[in-house]
PDB file of N, CA and C in Angstrom:
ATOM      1  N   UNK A   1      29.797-141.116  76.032  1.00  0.00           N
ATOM      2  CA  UNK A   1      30.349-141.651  77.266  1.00  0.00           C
ATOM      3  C   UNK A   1      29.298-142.567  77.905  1.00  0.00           C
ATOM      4  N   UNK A   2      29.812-144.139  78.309  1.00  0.00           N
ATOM      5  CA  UNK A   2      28.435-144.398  79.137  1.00  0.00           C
ATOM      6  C   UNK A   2      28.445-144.357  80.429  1.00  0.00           C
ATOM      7  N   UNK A   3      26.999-144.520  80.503  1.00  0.00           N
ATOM      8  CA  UNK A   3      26.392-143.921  81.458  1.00  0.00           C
ATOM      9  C   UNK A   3      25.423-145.201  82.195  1.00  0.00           C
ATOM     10  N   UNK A   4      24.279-144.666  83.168  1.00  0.00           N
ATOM     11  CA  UNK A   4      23.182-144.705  83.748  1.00  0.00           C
ATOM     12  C   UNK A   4      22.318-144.089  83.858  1.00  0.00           C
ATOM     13  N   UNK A   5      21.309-144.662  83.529  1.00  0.00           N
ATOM     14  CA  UNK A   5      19.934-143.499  83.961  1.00  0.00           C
ATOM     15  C   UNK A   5      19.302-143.622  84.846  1.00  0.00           C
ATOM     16  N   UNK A   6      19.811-142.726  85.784  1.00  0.00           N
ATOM     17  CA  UNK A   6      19.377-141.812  87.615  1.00  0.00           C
ATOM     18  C   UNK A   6      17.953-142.446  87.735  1.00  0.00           C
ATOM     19  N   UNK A   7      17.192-141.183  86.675  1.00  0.00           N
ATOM     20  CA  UNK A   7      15.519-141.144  86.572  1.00  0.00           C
ATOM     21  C   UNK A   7      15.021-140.408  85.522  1.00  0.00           C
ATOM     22  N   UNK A   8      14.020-141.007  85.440  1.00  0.00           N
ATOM     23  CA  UNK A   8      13.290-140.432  84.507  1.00  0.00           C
ATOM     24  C   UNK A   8      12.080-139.414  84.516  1.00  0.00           C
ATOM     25  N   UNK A   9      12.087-138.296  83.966  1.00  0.00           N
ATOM     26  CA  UNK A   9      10.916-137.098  84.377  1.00  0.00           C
ATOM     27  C   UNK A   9       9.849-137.239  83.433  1.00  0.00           C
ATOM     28  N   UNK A  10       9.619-137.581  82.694  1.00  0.00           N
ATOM     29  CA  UNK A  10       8.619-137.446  81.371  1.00  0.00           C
ATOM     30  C   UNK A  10       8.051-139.113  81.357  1.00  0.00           C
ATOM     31  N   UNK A  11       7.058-138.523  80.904  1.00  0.00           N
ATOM     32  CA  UNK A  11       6.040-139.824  80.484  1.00  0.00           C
ATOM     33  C   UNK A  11       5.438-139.691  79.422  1.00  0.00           C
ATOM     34  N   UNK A  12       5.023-140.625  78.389  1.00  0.00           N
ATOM     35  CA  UNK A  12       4.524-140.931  77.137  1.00  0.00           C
ATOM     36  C   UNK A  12       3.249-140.063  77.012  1.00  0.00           C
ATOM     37  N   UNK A  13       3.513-139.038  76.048  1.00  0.00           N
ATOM     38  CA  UNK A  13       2.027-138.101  75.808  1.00  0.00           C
ATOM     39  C   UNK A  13       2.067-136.864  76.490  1.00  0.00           C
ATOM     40  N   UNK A  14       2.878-137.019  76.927  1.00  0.00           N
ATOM     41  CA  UNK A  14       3.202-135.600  78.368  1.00  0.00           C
ATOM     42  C   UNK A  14       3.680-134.146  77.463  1.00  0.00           C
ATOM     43  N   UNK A  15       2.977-133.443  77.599  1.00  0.00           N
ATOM     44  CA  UNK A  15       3.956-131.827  76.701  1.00  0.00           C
ATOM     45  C   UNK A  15       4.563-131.242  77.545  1.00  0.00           C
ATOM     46  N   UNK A  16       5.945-131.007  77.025  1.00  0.00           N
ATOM     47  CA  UNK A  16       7.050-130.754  76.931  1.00  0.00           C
ATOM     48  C   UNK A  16       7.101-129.091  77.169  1.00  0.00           C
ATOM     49  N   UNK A  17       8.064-128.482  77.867  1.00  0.00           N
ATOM     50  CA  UNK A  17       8.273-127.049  77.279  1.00  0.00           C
ATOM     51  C   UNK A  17      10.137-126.828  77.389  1.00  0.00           C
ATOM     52  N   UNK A  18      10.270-126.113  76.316  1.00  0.00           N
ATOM     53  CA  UNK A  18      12.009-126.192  76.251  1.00  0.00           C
ATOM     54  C   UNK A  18      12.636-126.034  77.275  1.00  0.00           C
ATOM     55  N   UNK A  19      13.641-126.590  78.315  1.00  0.00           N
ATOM     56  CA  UNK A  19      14.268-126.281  79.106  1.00  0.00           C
ATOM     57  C   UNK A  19      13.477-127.232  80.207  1.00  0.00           C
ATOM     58  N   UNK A  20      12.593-127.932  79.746  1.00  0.00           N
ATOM     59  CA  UNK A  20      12.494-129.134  80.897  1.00  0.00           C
ATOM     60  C   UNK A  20      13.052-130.306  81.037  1.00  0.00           C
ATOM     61  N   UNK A  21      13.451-131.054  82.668  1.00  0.00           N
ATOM     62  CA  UNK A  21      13.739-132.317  82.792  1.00  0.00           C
ATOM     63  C   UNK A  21      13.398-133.140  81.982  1.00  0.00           C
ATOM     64  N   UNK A  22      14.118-134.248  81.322  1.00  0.00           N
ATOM     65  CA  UNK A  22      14.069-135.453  80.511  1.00  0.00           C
ATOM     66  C   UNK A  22      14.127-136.625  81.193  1.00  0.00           C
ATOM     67  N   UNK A  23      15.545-136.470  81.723  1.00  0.00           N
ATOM     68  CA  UNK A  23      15.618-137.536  82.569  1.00  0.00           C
ATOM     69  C   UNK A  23      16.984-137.303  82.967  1.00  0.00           C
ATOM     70  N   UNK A  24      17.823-138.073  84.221  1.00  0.00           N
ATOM     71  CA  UNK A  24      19.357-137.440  84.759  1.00  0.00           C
ATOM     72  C   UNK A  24      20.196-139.256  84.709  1.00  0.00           C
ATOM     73  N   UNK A  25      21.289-138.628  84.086  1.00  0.00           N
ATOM     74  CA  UNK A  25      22.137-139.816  83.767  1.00  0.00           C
ATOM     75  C   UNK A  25      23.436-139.740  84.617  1.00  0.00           C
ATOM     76  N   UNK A  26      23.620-140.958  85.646  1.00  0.00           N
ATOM     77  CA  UNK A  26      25.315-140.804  85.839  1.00  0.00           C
ATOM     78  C   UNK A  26      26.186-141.513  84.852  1.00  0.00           C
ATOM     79  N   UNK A  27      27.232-140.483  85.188  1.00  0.00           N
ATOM     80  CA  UNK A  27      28.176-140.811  84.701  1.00  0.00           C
ATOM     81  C   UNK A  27      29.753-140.157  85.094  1.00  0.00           C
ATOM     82  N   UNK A  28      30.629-141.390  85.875  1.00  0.00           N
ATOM     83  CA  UNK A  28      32.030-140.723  86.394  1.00  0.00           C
ATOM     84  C   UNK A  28      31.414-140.396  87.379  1.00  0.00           C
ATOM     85  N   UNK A  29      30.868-140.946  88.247  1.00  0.00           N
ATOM     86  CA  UNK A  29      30.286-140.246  90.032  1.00  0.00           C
ATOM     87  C   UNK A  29      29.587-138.665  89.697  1.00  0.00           C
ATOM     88  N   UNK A  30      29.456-138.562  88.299  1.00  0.00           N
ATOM     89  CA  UNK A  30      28.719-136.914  88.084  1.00  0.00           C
ATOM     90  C   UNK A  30      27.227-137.150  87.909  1.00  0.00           C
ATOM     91  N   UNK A  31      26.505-136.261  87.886  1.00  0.00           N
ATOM     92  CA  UNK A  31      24.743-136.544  87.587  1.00  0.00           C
ATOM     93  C   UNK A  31      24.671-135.441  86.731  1.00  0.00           C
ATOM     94  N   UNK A  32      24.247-135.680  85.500  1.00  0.00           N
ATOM     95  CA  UNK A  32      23.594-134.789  84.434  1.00  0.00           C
ATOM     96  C   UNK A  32      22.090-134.812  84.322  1.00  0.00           C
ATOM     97  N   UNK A  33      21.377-133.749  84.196  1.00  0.00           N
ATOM     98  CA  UNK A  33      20.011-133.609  83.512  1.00  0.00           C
ATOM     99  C   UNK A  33      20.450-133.036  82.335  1.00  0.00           C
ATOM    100  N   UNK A  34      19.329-134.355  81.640  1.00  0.00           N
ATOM    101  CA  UNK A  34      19.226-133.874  80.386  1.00  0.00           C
ATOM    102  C   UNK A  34      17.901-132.774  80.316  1.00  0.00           C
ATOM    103  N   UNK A  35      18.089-132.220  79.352  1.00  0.00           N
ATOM    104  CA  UNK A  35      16.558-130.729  78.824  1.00  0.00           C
ATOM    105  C   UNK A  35      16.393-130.885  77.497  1.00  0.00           C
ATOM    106  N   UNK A  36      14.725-130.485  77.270  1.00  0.00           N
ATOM    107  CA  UNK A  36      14.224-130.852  76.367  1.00  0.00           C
ATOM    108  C   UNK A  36      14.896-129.517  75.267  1.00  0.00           C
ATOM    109  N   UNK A  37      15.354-129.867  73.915  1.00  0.00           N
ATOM    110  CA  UNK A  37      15.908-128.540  73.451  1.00  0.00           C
ATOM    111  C   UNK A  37      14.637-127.512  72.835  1.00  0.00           C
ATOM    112  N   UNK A  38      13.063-127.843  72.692  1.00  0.00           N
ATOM    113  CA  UNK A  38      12.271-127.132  72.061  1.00  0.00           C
ATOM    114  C   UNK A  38      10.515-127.731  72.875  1.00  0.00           C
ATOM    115  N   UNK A  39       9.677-126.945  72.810  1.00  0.00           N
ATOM    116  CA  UNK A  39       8.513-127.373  72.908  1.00  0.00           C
ATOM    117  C   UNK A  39       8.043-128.605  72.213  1.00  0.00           C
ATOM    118  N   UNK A  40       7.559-129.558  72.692  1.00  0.00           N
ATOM    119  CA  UNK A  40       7.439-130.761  72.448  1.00  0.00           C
ATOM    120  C   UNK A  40       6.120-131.313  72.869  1.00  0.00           C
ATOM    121  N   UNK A  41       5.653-132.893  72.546  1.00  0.00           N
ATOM    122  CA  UNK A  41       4.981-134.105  73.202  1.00  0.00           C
ATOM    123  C   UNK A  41       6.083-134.938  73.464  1.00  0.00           C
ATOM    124  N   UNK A  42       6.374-135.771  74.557  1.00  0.00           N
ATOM    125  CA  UNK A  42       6.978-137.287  74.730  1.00  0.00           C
ATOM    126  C   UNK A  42       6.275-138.038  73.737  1.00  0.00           C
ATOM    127  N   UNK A  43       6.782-138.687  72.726  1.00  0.00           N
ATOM    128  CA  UNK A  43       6.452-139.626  71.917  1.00  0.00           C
ATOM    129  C   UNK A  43       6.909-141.096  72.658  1.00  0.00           C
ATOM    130  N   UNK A  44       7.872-141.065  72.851  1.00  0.00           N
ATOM    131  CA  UNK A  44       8.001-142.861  73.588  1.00  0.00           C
ATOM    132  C   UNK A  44       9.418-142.534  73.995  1.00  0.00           C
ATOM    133  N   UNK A  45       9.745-142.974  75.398  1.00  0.00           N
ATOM    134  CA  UNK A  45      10.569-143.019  76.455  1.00  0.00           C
ATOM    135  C   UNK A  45      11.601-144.696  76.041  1.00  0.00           C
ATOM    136  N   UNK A  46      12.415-144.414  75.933  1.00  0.00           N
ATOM    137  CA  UNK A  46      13.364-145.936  75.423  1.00  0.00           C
ATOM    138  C   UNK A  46      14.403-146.253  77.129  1.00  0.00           C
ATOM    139  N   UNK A  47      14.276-145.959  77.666  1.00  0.00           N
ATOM    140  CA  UNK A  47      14.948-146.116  79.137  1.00  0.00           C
ATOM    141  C   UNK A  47      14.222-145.909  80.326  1.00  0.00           C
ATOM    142  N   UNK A  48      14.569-147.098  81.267  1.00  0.00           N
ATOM    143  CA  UNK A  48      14.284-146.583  83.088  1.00  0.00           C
ATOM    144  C   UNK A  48      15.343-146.542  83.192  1.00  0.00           C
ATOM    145  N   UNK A  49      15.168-146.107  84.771  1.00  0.00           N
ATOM    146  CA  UNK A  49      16.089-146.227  85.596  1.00  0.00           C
ATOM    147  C   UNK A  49      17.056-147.089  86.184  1.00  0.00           C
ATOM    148  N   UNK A  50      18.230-146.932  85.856  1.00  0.00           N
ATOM    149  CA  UNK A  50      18.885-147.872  86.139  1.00  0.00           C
ATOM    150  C   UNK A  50      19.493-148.747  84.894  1.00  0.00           C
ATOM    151  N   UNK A  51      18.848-148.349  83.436  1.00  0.00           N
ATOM    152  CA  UNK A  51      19.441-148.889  82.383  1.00  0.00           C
ATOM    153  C   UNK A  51      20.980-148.539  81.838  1.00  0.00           C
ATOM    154  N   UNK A  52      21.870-149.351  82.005  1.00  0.00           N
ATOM    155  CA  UNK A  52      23.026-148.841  80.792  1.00  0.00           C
ATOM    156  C   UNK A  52      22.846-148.119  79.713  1.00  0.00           C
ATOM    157  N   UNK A  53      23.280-147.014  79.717  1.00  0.00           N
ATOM    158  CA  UNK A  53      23.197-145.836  78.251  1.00  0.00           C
ATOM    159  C   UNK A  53      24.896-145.441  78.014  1.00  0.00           C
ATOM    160  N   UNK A  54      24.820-145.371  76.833  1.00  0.00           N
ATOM    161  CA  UNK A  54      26.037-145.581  75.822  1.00  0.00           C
ATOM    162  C   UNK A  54      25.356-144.280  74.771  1.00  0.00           C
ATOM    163  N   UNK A  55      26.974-143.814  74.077  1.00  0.00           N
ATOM    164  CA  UNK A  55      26.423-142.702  73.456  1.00  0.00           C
ATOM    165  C   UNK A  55      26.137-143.284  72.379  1.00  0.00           C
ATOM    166  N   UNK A  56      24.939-141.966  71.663  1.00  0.00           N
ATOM    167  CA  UNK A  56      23.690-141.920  70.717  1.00  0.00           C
ATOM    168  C   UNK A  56      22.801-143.059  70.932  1.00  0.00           C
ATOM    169  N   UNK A  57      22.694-143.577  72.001  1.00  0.00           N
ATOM    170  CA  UNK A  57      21.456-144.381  72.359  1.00  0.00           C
ATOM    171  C   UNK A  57      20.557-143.453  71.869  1.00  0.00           C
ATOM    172  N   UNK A  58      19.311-143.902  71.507  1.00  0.00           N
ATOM    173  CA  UNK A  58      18.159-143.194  71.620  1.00  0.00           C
ATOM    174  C   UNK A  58      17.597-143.184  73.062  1.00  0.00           C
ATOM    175  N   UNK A  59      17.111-142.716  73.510  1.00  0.00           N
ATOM    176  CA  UNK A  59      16.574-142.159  75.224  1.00  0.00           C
ATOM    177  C   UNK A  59      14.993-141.667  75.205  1.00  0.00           C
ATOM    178  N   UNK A  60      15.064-140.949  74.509  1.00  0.00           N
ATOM    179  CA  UNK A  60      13.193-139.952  74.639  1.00  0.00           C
ATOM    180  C   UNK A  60      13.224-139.684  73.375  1.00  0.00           C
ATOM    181  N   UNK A  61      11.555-139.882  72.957  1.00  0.00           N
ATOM    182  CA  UNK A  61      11.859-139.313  72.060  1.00  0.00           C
ATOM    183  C   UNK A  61      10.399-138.270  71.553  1.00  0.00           C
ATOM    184  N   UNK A  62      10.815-137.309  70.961  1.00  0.00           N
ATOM    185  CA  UNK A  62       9.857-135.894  70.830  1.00  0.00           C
ATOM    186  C   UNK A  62       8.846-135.809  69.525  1.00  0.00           C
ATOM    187  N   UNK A  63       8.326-135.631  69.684  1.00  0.00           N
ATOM    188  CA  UNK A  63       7.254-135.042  68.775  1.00  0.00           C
ATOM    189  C   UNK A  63       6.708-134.246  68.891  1.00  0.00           C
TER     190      UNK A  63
END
């Protein structure tokens, strides 16, 4: 579904723990946070705020 991205919580190099903010997307007047699904590093962030997101964009990405 697309979307917008609200904001972004994570920054490049940042560790991660499962169940943290990613970043929150509207979409349909709704606001989703996304969560990280596992312990992680931010490897590289592909969106700010305010970018058009469309599904399987890439968004964050983990290492």
């Amino acid at each position: 579904m697309p979307g917008v991205v609200a904001s972004v919580a994570v920054q490049v190099d940042r560790r991660i723990h499962k169940g943290d903010l990613l970043l929150t997307i509207k979409t349909m007047k709704m606001e989703t946070g996304l969560t990280a699904d596992r312990d992680a590093t931010v490897k590289a962030v592909h969106v700010s705020p305010g970018a058009q997101i469309d599904a399987k964009d890439l968004l964050v990405e983990l290492e």
